[in-house]
N, C-alpha and C. Protein backbone atom coordinates (compact mmCIF):
# COMPACT_ATOMS: atom_id res chain seq x y z
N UNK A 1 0.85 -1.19 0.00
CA UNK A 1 0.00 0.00 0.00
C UNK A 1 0.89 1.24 0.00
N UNK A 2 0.15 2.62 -0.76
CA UNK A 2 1.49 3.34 -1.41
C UNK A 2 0.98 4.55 -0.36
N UNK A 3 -0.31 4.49 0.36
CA UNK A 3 -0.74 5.55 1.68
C UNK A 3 -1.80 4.68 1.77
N UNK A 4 -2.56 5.92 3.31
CA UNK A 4 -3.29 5.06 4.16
C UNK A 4 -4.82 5.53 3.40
N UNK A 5 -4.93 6.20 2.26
CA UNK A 5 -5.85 6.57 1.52
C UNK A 5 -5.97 5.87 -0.07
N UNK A 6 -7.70 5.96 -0.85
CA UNK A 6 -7.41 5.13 -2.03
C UNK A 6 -6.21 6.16 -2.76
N UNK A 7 -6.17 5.64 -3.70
CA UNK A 7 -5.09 6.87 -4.66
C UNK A 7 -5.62 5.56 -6.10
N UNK A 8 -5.85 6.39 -7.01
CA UNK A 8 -6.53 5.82 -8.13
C UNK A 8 -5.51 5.73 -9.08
N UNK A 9 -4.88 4.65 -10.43
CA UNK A 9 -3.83 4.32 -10.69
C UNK A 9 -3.73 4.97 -11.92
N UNK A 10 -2.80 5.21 -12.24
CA UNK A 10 -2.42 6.37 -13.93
C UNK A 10 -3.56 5.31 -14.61
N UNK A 11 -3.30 4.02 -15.09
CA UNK A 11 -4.37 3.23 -15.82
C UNK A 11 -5.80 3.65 -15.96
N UNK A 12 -5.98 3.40 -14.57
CA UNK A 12 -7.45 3.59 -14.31
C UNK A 12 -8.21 4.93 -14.45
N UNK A 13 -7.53 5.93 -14.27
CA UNK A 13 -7.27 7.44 -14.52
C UNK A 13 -8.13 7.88 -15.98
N UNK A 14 -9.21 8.80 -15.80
CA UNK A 14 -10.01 9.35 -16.71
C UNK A 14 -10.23 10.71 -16.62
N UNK A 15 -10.48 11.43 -17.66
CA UNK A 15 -11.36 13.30 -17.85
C UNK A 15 -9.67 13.53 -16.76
N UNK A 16 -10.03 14.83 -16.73
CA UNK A 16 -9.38 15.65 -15.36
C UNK A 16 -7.97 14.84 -15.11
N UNK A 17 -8.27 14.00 -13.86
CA UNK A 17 -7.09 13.04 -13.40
C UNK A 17 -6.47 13.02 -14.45
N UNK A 18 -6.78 12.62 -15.67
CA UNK A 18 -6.05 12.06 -16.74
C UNK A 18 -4.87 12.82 -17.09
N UNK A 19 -5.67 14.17 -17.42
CA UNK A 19 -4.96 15.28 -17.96
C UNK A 19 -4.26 15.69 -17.17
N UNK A 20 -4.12 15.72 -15.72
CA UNK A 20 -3.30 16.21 -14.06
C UNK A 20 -2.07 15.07 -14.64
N UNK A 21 -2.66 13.83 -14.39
CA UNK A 21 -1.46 12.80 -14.41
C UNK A 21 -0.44 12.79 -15.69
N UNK A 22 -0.61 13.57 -16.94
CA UNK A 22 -0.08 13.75 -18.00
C UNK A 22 1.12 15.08 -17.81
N UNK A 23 0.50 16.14 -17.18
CA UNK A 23 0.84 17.10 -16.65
C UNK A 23 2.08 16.47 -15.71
N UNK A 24 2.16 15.75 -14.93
CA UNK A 24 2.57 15.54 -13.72
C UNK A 24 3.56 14.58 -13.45
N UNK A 25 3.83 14.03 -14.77
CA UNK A 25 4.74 12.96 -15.02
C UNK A 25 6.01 13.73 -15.12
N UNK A 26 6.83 12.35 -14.13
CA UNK A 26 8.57 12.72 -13.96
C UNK A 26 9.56 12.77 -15.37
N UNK A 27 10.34 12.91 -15.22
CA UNK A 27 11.27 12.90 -16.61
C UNK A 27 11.60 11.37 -16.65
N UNK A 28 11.04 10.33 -15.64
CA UNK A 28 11.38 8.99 -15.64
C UNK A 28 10.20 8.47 -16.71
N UNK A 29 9.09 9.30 -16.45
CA UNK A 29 7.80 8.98 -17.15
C UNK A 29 6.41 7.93 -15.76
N UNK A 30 6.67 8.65 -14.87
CA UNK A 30 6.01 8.24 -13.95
C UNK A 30 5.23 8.98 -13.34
N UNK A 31 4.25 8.82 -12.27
CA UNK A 31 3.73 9.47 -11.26
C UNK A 31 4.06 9.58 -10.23
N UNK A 32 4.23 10.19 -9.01
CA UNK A 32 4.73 9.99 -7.78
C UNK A 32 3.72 9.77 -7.27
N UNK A 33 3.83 9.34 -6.24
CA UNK A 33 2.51 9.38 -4.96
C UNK A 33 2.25 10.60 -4.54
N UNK A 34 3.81 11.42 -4.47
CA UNK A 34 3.45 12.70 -3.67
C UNK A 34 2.05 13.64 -4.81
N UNK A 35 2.03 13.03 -5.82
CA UNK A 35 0.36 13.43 -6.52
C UNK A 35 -0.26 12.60 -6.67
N UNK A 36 -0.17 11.13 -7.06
CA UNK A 36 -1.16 10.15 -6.89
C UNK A 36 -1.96 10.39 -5.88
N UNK A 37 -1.17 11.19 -4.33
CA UNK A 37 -1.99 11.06 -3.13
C UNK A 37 -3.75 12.14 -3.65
N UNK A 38 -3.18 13.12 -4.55
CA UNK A 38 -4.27 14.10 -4.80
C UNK A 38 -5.49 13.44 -5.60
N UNK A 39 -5.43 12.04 -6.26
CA UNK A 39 -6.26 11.84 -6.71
C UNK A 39 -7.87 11.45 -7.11
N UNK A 40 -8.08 11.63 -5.14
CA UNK A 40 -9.60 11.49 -5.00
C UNK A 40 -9.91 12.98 -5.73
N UNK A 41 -9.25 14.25 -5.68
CA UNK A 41 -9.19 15.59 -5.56
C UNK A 41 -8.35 16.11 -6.91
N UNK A 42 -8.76 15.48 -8.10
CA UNK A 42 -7.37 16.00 -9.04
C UNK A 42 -7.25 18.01 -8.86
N UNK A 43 -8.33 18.84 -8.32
CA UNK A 43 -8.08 19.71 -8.76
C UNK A 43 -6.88 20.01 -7.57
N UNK A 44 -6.68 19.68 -6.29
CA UNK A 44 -5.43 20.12 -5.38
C UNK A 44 -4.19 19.61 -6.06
N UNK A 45 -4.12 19.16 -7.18
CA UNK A 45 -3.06 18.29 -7.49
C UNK A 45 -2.43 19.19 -8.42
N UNK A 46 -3.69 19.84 -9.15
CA UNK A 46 -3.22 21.13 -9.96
C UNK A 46 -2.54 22.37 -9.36
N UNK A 47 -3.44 22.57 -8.13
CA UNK A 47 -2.91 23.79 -7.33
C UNK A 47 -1.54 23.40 -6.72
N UNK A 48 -1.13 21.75 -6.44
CA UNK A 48 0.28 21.32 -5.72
C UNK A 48 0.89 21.99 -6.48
N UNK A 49 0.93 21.42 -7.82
CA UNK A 49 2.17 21.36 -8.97
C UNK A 49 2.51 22.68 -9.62
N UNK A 50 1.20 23.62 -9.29
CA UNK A 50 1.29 25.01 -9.91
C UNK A 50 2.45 25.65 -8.49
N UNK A 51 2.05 25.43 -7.47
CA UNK A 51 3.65 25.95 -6.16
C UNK A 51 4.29 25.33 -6.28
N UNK A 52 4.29 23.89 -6.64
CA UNK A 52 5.81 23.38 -6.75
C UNK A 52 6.63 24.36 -7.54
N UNK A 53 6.27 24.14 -8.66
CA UNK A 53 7.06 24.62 -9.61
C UNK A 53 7.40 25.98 -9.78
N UNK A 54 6.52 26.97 -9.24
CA UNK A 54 6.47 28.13 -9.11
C UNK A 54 8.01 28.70 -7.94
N UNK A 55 7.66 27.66 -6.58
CA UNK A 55 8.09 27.63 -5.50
C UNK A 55 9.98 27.29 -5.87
N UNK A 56 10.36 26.13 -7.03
CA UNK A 56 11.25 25.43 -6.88
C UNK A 56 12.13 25.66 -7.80
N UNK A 57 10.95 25.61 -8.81
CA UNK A 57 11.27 25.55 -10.55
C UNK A 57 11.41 26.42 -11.33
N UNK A 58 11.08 27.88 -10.84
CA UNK A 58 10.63 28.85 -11.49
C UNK A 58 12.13 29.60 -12.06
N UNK A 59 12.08 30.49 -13.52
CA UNK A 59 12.98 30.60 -14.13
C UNK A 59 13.59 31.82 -13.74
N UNK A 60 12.80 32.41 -12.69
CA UNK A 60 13.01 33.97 -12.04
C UNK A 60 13.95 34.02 -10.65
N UNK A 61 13.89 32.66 -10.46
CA UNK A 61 14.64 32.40 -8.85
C UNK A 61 15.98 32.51 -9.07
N UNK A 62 16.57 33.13 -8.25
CA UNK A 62 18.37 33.17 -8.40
C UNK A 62 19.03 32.51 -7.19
N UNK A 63 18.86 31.87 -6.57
CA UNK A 63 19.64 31.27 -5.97
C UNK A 63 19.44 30.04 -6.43
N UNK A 64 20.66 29.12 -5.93
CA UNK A 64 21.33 27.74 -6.93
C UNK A 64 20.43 26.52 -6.70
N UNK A 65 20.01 26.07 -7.85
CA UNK A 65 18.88 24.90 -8.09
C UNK A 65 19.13 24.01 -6.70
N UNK A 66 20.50 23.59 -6.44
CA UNK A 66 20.86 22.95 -5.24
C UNK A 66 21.14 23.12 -3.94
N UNK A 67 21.35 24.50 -4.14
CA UNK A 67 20.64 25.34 -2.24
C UNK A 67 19.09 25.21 -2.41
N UNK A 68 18.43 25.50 -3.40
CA UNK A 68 16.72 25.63 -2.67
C UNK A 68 16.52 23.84 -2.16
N UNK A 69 16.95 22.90 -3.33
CA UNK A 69 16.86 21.46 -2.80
C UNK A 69 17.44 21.10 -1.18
N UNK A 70 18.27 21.91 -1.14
CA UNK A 70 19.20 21.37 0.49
C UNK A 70 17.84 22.42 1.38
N UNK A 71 17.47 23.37 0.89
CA UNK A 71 16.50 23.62 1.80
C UNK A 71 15.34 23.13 2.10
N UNK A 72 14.89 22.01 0.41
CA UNK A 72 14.08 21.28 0.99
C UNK A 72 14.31 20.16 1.69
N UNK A 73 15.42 19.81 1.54
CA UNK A 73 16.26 18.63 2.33
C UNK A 73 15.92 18.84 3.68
N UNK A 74 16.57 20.35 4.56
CA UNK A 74 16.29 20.37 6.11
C UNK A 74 15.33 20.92 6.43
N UNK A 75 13.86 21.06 5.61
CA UNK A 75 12.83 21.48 6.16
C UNK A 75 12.23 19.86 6.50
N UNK A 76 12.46 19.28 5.30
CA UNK A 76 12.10 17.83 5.19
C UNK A 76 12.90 17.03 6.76
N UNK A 77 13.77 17.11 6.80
CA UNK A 77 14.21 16.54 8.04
C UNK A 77 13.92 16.72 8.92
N UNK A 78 13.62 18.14 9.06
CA UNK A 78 12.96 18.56 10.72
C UNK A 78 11.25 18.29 11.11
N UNK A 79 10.50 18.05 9.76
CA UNK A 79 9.95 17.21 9.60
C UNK A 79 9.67 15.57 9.24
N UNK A 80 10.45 15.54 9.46
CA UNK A 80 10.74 13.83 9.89
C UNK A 80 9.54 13.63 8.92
N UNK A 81 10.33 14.28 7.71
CA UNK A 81 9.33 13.50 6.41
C UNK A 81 10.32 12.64 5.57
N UNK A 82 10.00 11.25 5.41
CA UNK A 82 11.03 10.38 4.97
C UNK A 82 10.50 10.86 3.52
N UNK A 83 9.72 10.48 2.93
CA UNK A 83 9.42 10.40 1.25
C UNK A 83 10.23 11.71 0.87
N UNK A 84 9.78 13.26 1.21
CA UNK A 84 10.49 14.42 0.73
C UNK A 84 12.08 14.23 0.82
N UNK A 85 12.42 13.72 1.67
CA UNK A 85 13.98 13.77 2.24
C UNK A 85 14.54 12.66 1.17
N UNK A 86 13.64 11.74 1.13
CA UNK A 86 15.10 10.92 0.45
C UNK A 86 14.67 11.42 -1.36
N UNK A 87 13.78 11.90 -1.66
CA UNK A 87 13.60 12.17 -2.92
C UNK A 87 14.35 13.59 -3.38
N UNK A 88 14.60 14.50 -2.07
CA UNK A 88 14.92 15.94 -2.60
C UNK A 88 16.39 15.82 -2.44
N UNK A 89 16.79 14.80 -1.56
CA UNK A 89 18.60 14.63 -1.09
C UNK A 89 19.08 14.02 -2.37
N UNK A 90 18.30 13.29 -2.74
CA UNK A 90 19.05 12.58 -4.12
C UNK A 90 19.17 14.14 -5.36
N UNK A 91 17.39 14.52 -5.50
CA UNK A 91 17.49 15.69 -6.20
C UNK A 91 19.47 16.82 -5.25
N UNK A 92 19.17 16.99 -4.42
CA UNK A 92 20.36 17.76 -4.36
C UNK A 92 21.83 17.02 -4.37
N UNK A 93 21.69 16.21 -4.19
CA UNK A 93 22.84 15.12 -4.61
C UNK A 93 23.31 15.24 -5.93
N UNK A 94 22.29 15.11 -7.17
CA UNK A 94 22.97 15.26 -8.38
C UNK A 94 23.27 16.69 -8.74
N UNK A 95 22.85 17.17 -7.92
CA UNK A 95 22.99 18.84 -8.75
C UNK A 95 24.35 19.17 -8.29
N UNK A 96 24.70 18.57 -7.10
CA UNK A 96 26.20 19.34 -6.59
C UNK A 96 27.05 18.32 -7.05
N UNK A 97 26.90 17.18 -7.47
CA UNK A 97 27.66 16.56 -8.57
C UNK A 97 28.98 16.17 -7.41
N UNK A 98 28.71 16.15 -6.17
CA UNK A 98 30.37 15.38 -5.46
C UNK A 98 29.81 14.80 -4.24
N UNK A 99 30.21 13.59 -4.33
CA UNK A 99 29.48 12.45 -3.29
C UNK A 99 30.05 13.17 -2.02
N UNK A 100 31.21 13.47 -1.40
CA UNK A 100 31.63 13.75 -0.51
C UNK A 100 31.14 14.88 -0.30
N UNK A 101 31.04 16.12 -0.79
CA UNK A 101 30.13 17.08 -0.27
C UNK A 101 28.75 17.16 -0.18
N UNK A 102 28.05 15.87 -0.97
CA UNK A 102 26.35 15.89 -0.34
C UNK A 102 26.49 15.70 1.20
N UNK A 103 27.75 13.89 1.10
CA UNK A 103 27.42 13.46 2.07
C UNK A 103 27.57 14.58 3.32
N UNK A 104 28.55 15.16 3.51
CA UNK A 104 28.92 16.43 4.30
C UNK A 104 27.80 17.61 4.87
N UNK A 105 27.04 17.71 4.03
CA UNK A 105 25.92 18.86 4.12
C UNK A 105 24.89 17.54 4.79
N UNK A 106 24.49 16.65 4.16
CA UNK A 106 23.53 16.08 5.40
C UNK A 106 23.58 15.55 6.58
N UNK A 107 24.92 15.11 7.04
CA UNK A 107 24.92 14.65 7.54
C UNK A 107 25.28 16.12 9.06
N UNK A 108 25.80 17.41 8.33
CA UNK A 108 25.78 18.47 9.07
C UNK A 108 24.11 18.69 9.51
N UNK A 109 23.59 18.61 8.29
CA UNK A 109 21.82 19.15 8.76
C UNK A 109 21.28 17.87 9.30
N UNK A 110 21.33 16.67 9.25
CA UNK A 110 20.76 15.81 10.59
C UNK A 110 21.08 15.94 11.68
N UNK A 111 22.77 16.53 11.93
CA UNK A 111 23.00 17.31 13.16
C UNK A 111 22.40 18.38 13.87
N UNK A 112 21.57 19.04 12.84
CA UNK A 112 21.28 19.90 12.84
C UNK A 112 22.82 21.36 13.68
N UNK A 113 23.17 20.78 12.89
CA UNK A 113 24.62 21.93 12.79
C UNK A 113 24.89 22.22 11.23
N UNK A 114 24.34 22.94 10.59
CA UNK A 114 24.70 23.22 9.38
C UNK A 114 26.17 24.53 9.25
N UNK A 115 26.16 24.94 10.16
CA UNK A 115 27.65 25.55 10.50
C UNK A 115 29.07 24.60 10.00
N UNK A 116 28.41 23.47 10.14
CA UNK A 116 29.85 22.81 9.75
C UNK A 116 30.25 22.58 8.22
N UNK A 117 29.48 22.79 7.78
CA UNK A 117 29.54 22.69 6.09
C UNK A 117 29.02 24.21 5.03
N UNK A 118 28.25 25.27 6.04
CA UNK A 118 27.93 26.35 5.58
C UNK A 118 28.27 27.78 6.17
N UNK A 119 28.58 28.84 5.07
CA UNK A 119 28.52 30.14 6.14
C UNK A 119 28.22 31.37 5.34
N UNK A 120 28.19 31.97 5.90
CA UNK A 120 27.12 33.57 5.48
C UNK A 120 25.93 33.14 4.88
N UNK A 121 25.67 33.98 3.75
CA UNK A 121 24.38 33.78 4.10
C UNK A 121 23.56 32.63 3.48
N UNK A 122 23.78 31.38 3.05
CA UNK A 122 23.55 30.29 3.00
C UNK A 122 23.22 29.53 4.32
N UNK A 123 24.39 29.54 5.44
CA UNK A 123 24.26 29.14 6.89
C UNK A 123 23.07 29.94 7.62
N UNK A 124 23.01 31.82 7.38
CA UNK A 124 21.84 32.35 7.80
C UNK A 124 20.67 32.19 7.26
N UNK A 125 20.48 31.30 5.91
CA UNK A 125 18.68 31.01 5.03
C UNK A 125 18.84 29.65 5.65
N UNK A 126 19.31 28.50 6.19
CA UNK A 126 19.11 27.53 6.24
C UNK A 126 18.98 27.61 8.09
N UNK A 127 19.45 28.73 8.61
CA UNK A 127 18.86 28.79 9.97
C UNK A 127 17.78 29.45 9.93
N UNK A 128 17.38 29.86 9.21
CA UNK A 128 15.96 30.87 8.81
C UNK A 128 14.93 29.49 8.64
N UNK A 129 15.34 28.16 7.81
CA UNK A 129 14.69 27.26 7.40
C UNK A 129 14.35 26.51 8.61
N UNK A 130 15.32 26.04 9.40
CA UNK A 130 14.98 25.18 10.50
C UNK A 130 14.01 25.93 11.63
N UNK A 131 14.36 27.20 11.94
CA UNK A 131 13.30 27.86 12.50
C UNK A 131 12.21 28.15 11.95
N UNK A 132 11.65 28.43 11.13
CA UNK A 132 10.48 28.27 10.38
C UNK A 132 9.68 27.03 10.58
N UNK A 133 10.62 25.74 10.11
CA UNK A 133 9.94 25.01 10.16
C UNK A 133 9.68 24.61 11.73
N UNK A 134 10.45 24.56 12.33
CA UNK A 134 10.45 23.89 13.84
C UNK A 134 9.21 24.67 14.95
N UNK A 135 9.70 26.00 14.69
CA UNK A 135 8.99 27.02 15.49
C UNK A 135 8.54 28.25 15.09
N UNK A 136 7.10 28.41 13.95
CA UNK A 136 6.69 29.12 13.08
C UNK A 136 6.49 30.14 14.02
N UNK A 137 5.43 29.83 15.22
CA UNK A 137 5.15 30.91 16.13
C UNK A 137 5.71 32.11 16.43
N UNK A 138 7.83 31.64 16.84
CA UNK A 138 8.71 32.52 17.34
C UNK A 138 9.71 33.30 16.47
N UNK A 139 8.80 32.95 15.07
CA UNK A 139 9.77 34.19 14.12
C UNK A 139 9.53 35.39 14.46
N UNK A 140 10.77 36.09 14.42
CA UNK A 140 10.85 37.60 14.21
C UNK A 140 11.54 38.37 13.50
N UNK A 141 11.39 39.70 13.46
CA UNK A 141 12.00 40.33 12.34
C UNK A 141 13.68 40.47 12.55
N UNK A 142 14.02 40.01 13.58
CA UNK A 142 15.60 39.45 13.83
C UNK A 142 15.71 38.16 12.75
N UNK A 143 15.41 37.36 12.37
CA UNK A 143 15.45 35.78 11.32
C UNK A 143 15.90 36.69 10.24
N UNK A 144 14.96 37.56 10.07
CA UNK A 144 15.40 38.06 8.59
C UNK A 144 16.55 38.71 8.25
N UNK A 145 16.58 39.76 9.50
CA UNK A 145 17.69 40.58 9.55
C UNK A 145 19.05 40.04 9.97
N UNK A 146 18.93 39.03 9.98
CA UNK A 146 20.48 38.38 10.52
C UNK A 146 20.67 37.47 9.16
N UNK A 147 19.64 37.10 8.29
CA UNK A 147 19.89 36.38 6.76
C UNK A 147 20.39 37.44 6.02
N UNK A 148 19.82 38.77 5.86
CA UNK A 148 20.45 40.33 5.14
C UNK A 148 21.31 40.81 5.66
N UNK A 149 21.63 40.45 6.97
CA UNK A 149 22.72 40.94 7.41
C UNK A 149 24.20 40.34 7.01
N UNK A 150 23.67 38.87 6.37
CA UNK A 150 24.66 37.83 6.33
C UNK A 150 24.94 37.79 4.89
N UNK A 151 23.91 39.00 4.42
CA UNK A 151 24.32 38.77 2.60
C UNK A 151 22.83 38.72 1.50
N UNK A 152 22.17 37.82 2.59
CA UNK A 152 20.95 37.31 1.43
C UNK A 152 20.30 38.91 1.28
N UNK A 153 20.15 38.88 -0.23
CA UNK A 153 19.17 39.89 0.25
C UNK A 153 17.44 39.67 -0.07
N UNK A 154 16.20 40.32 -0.13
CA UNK A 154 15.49 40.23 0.74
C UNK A 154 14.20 38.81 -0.72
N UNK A 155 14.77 39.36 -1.80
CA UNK A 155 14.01 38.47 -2.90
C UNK A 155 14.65 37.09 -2.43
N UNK A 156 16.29 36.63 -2.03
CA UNK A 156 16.04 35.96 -1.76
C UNK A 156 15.88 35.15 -0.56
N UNK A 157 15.87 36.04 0.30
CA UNK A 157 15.17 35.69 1.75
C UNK A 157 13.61 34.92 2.05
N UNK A 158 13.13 35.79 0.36
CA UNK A 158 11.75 35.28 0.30
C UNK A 158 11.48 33.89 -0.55
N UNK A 159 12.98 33.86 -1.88
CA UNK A 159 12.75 32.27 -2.02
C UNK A 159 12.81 31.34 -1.24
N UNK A 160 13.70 31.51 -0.37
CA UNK A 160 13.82 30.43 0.94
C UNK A 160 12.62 30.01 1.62
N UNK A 161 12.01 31.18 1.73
CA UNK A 161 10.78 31.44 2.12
C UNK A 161 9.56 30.41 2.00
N UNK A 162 9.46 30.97 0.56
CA UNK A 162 8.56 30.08 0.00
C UNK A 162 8.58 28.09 -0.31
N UNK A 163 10.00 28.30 -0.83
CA UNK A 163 10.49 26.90 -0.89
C UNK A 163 10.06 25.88 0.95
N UNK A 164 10.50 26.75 1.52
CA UNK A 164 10.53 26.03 2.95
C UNK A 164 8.78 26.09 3.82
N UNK A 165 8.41 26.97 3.20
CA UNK A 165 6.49 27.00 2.98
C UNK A 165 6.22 25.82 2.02
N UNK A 166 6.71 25.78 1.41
CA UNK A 166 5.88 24.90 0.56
C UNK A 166 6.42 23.57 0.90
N UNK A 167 7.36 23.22 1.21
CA UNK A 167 7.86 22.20 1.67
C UNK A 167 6.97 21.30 3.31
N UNK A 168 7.00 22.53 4.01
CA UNK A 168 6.18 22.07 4.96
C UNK A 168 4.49 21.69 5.07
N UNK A 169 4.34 22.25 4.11
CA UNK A 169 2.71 21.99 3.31
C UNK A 169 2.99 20.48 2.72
N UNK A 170 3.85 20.28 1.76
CA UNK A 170 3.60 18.67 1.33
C UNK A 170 4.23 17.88 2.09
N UNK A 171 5.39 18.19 3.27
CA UNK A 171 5.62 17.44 4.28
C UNK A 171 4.14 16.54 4.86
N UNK A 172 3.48 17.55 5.26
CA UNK A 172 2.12 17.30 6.03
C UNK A 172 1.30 16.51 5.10
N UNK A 173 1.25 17.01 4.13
CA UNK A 173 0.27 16.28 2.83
C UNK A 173 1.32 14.33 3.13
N UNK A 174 2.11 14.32 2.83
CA UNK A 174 2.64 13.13 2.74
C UNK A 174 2.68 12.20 4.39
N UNK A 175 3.06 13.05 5.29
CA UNK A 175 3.35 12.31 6.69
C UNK A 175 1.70 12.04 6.97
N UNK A 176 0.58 12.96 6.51
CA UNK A 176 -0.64 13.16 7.63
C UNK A 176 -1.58 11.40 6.15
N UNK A 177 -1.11 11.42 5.39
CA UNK A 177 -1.98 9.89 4.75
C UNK A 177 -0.64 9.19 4.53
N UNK A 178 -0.15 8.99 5.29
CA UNK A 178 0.86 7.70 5.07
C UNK A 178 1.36 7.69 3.63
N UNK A 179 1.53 8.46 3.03
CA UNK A 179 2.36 8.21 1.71
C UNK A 179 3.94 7.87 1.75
N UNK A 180 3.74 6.76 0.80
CA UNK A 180 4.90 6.10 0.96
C UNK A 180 6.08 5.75 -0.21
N UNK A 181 6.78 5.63 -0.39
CA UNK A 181 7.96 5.77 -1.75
C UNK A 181 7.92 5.07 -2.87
N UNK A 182 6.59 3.61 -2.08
CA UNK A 182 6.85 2.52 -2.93
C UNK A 182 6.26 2.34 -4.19
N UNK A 183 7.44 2.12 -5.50
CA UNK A 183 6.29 2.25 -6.44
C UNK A 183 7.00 3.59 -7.46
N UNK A 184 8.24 4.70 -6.32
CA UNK A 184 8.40 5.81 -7.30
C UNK A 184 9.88 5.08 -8.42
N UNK A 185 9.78 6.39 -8.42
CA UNK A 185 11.28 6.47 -9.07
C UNK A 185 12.07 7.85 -8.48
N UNK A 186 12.82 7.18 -7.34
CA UNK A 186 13.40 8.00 -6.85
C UNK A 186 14.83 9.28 -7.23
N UNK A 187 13.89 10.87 -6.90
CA UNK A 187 15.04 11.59 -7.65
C UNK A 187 14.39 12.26 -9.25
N UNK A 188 14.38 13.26 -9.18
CA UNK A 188 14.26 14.26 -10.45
C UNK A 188 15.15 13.86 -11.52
N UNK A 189 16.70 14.54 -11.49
CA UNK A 189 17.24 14.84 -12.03
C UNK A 189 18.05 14.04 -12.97
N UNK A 190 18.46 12.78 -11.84
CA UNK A 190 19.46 11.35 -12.49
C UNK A 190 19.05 10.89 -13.33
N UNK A 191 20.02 9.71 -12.84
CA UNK A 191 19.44 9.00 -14.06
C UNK A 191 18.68 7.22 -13.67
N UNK A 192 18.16 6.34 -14.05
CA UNK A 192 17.81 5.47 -13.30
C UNK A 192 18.57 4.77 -12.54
């Protein structure tokens, strides 16, 4: 079982769904669960994929395809979301292209010491990330000002932003119906 909900199969898939699941296919030529899960609901599946991509993908974002992934990496971790984590670590795995420095950066952010592998303002958006995600309540306008203070400035204070918003939204989408890996093709970018 791929969650603790039905999820209806690309096959079986008609009208709407059809056209979502066409839309929505990996460069492997698959579906993930993390949208299969939308499929009692194809239209949230539209609204997912329209922030994903907006959030991740978008051609306007300037910071590096593989910092926003490492940010979804430690939003994903501090959400003790397995599916996002091992799918976005691989995504940031190929993008930085050196086994020894993925391994280095995660194994700093399961420490949750990202100091040991980051600094300025990369180290200040990815402490911006873990607080966000951990403790939304106790942000203040110090988070920001110590990320601008460190360099980022404020467009991209706000990609972080968003990436690590949106991350914690399909965290929940995936942890809260048991969605589970089995079945993907793990990883964007690689290759099989």
């Amino acid at each position: 079982m791929s969650a603790w909900i039905e999820m209806i199969s690309y096959e079986a898939a008609t009208g709407f769904l059809r056209e979502m699941y066409e839309r929505v296919k990996t460069p492997k030529n698959t579906v993930d669960n993390v949208m299969r899960a939308h499929s009692l609901r194809p239209h949230t599946m539209e609204g997912h994929l329209v922030l994903y991509k907006s959030v991740l993908h978008h051609e306007d974002n300037v910071l590096p395809l593989w910092f926003l992934e490492t940010v979804a990496v430690y939003t994903s971790m501090t959400n003790d979301c397995e599916y996002s984590l091992t799918h976005h670590f691989r995504n940031a795995a190929e993008l930085i292209d050196d086994e020894a420095r993925s391994e280095a950066i995660y194994q700093a952010l399961e420490a949750g010491a990202p100091e040991r592998v980051f600094a300025g303002k990369e180290l200040a958006l990815l402490r911006y990330t873990r607080k966000l995600t951990a403790t939304p309540g106790e942000m203040v306008e110090a988070d920001v000002l110590a990320a601008r203070e460190a360099g980022a400035s404020d467009g991209e204070i706000l990609e972080v932003n968003q990436v690590c918003a949106y991350f914690n939204y399909s965290n929940r989408l995936l942890n809260g119906l048991g969605v589970s890996l089995a079945g993907d093709a793990i990883g964007y970018y690689g290759k099989d």
